[in-house]
N, C-alpha and C. Protein backbone atom coordinates (compact mmCIF):
# COMPACT_ATOMS: atom_id res chain seq x y z
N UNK A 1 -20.25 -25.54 7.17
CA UNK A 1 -19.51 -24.35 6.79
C UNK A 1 -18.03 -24.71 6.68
N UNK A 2 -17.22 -24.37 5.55
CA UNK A 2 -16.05 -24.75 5.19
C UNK A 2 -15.11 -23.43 5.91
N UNK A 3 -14.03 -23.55 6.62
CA UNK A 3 -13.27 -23.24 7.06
C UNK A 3 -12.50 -21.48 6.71
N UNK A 4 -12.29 -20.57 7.24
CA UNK A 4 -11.81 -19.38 6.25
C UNK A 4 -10.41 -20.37 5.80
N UNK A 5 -9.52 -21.23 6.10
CA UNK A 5 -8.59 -21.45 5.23
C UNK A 5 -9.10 -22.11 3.73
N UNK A 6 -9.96 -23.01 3.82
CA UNK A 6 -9.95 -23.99 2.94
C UNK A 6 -10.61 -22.76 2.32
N UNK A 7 -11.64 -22.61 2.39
CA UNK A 7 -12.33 -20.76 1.21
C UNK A 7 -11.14 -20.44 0.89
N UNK A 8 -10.20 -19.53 1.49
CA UNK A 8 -9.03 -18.85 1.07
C UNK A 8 -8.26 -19.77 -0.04
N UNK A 9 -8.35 -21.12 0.64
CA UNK A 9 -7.61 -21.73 -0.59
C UNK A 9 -8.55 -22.15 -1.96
N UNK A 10 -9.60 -22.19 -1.93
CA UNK A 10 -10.77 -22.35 -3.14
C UNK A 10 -10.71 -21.06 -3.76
N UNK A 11 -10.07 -20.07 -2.88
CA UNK A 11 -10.23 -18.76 -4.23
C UNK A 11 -8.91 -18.81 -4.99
N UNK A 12 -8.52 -19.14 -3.80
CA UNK A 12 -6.60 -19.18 -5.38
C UNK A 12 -6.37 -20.10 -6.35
N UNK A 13 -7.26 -21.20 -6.47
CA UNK A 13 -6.96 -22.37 -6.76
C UNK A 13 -8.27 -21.92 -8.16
N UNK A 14 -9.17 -21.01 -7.66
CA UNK A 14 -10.33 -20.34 -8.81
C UNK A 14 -9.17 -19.05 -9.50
N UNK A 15 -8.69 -18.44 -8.78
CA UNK A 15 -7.77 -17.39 -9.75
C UNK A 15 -6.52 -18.03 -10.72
N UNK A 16 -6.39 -19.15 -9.82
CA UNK A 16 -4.98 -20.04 -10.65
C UNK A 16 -5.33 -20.45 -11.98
N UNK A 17 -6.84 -20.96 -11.59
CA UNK A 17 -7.36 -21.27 -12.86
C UNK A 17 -7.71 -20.55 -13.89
N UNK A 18 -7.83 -19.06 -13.71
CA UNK A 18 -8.43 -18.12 -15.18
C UNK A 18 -9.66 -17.85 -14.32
N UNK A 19 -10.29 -17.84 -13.30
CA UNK A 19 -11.42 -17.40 -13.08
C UNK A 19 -11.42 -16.61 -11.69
N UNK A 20 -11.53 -15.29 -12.03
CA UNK A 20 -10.62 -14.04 -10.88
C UNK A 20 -12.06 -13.77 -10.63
N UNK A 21 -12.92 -13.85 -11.11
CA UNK A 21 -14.12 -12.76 -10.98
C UNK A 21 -15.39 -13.99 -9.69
N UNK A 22 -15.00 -15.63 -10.37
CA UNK A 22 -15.46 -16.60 -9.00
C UNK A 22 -14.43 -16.63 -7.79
N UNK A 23 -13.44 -16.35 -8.40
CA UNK A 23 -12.14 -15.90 -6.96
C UNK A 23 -12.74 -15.27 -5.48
N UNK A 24 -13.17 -13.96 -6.36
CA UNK A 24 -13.69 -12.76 -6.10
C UNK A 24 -14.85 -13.20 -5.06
N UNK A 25 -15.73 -13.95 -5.72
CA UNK A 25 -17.30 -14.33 -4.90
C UNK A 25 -16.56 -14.91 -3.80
N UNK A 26 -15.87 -15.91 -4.18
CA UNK A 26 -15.65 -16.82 -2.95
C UNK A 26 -14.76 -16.29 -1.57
N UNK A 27 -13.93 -15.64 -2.12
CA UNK A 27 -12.98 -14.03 -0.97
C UNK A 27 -14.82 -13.41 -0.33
N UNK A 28 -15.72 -12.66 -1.07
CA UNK A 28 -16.65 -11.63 -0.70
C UNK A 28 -17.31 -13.23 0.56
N UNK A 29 -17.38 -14.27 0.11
CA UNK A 29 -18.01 -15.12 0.92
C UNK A 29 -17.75 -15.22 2.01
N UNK A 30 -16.23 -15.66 1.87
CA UNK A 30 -15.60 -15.53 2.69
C UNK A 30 -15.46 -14.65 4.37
N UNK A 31 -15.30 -13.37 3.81
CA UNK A 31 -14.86 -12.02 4.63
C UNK A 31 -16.76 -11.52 4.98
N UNK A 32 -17.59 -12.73 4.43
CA UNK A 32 -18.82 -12.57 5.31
C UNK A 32 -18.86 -13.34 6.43
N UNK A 33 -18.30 -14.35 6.35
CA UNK A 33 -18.40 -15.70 7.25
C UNK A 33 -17.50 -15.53 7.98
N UNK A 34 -16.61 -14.90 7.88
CA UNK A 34 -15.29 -14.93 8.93
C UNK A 34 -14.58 -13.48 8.51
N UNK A 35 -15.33 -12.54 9.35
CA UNK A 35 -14.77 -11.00 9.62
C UNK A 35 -13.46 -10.71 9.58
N UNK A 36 -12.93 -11.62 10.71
CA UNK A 36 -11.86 -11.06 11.29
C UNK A 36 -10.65 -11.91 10.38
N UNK A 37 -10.74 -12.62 9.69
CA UNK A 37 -9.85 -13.41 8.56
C UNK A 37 -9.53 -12.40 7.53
N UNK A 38 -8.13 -11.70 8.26
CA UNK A 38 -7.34 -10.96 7.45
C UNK A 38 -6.61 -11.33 6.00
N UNK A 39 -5.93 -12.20 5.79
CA UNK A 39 -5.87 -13.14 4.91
C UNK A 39 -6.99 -12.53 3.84
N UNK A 40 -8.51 -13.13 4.43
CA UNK A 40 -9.25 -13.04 3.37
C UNK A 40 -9.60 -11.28 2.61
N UNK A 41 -9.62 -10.70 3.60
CA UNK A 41 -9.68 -9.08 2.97
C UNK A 41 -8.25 -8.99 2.16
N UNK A 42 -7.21 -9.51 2.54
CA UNK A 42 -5.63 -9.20 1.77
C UNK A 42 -5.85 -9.50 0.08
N UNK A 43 -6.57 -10.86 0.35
CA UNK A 43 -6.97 -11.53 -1.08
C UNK A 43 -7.42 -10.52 -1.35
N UNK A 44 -8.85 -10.57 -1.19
CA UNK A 44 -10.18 -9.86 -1.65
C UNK A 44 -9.11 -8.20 -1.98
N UNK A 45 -8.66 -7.36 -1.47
CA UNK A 45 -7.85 -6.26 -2.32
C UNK A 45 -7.19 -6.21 -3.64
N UNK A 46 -6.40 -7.72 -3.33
CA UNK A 46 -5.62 -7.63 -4.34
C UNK A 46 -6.16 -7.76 -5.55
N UNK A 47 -7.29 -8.87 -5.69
CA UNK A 47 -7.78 -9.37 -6.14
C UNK A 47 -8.68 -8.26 -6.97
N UNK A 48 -9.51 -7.25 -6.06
CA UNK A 48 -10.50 -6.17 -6.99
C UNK A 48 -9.46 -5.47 -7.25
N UNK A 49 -8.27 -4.96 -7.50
CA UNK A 49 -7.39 -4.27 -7.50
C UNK A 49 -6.70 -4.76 -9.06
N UNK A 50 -6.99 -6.34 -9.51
CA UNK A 50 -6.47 -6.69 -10.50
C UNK A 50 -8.02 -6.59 -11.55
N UNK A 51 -8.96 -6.14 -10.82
CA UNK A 51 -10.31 -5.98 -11.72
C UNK A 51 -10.05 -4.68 -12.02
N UNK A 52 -9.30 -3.64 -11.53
CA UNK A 52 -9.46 -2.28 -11.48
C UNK A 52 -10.80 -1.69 -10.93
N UNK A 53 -10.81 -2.50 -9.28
CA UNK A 53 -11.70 -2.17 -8.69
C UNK A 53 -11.27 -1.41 -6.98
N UNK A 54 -10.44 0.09 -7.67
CA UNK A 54 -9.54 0.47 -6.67
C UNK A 54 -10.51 0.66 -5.41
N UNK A 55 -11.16 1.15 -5.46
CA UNK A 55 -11.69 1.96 -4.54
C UNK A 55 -12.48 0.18 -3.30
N UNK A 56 -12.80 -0.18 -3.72
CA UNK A 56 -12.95 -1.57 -2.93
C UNK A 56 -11.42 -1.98 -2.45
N UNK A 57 -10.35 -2.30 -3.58
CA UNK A 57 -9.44 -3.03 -3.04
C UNK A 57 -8.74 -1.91 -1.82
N UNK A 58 -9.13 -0.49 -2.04
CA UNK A 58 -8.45 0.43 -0.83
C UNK A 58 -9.29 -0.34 0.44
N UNK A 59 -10.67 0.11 0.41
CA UNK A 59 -11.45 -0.44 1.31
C UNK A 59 -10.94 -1.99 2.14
N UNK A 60 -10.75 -2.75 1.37
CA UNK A 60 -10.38 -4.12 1.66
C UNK A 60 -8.79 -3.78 2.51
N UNK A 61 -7.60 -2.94 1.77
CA UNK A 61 -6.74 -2.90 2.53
C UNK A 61 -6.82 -2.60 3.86
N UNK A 62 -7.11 -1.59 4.08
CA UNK A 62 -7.48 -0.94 5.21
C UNK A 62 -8.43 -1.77 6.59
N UNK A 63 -9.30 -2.92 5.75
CA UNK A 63 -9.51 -3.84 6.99
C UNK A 63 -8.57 -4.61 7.22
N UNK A 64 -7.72 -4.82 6.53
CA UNK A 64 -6.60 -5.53 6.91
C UNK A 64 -5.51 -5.17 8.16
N UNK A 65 -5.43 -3.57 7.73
CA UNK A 65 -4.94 -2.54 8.14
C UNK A 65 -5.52 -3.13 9.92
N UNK A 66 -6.43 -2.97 9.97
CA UNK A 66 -7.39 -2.62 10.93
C UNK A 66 -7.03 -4.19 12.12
N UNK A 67 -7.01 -5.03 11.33
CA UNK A 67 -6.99 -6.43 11.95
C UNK A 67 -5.95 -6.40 12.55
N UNK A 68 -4.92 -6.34 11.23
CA UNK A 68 -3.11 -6.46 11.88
C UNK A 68 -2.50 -5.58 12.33
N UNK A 69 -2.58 -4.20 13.27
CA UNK A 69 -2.31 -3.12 13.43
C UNK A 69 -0.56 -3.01 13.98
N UNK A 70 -0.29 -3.96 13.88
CA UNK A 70 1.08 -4.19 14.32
C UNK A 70 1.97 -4.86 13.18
N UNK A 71 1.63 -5.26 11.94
CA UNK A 71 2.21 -5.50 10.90
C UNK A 71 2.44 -4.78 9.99
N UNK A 72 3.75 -4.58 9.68
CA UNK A 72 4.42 -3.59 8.98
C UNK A 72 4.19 -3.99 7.49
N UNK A 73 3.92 -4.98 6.87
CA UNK A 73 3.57 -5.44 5.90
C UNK A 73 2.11 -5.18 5.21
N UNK A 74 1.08 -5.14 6.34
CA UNK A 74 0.02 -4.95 6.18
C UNK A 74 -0.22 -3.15 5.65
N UNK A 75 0.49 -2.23 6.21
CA UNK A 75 0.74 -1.05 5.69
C UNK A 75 1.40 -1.02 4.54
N UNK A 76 2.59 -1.45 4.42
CA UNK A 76 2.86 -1.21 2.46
C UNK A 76 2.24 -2.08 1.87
N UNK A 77 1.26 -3.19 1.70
CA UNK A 77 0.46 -3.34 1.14
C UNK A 77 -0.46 -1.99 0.72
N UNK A 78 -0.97 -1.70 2.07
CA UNK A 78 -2.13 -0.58 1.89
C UNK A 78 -1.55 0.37 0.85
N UNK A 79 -0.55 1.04 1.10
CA UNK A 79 0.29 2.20 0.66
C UNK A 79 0.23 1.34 -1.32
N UNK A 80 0.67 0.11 -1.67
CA UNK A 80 0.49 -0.08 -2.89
C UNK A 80 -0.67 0.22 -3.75
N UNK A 81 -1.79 -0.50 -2.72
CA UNK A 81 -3.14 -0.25 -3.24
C UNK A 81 -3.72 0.80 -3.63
N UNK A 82 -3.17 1.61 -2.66
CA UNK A 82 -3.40 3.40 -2.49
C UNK A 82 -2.81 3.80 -3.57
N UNK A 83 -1.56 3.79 -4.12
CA UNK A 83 -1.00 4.01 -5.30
C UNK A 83 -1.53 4.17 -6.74
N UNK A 84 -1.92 2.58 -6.71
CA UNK A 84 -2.46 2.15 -7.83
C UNK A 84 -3.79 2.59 -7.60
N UNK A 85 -4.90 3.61 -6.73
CA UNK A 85 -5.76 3.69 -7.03
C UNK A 85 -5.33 5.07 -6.91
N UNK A 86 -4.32 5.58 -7.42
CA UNK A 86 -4.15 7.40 -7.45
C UNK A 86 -4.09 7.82 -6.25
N UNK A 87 -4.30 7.13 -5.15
CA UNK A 87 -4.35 8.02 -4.13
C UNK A 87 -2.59 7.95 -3.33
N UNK A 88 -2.03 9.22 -3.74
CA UNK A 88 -0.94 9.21 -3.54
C UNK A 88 -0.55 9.51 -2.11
N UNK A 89 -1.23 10.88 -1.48
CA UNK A 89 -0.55 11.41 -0.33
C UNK A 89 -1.49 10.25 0.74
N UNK A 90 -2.31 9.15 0.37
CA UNK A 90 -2.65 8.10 1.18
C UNK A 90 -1.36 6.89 1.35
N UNK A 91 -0.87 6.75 -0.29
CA UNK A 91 -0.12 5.91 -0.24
C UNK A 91 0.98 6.05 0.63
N UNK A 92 1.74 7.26 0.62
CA UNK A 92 2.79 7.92 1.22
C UNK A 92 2.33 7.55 3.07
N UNK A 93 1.45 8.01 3.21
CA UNK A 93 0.87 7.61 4.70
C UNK A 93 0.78 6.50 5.06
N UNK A 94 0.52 5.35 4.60
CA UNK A 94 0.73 4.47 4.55
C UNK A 94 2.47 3.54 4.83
N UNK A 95 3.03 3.77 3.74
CA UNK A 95 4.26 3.67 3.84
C UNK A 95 5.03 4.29 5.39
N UNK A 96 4.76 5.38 5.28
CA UNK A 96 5.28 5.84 7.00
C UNK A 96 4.69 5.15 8.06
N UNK A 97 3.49 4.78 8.03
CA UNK A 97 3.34 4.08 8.85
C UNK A 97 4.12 2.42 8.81
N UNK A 98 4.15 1.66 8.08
CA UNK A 98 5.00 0.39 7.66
C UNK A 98 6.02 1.02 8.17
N UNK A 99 6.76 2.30 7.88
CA UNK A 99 8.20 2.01 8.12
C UNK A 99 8.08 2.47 9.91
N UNK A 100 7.28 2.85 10.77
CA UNK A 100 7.55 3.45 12.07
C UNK A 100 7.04 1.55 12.87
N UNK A 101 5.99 0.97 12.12
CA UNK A 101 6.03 -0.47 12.36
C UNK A 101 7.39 -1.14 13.10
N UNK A 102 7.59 -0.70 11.13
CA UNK A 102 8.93 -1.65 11.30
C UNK A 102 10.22 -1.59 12.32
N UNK A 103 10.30 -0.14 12.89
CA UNK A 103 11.22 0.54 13.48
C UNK A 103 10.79 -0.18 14.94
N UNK A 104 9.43 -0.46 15.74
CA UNK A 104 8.75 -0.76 16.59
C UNK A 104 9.47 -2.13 16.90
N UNK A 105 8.70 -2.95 15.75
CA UNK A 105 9.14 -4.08 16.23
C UNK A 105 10.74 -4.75 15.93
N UNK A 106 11.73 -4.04 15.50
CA UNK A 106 13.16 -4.03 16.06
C UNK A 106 13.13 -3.46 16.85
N UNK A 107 12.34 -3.26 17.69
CA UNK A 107 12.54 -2.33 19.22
C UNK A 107 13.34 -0.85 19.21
N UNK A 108 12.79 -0.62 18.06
CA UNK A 108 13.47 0.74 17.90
C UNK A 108 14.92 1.15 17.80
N UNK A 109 15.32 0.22 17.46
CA UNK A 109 17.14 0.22 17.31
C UNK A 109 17.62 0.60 15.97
């Protein structure tokens, strides 16, 4: 079994090339073999998200969401995804959350 990095890096190196949709398999492979490899759900969003496959790439954010619950980044991601799949007053929720993150870890200053 090959590594969640080296997968992670066989899917970018498949999207670099023109082929988003074997990207795709190899991310879904991936985020079978190794759950908790946030990274790989980040891909795997962006990635159905450039298929116009919102409603997965929301899904996918949100485990991300779930993994990194302390990364402020990992929320405006979500909040983009949410966007681009219409879902606005999600996106907005999203974003507030990133920004109360962000406020957190400057220790609230």
């Amino acid at each position: 079994m090959s590594s969640a990095q080296e997968m992670y890096d066989e899917a970018v190196e498949l999207k670099e090339a023109g082929k988003l949709e074997a990207a795709v398999g190899k991310l879904e492979e991936l985020v079978e073999q190794h759950p908790d490899y946030a990274l790989g759900h980040a891909g795997l969003s962006v990635y159905y998200g450039k298929l116009d496959r919102h409603e997965e790439a929301v899904e996918q954010a949100q485990k991300v969401c779930d993994l990194e619950p302390d990364d402020p980044f990992s929320y405006m991601a979500m909040s983009i995804v949410c966007q681009k799949a219409g879902k606005v007053p999600e996106a907005e929720q999203a974003m507030n959350k990133a920004m109360e993150k962000q406020w957190a870890a400057r220790g609230g200053e």
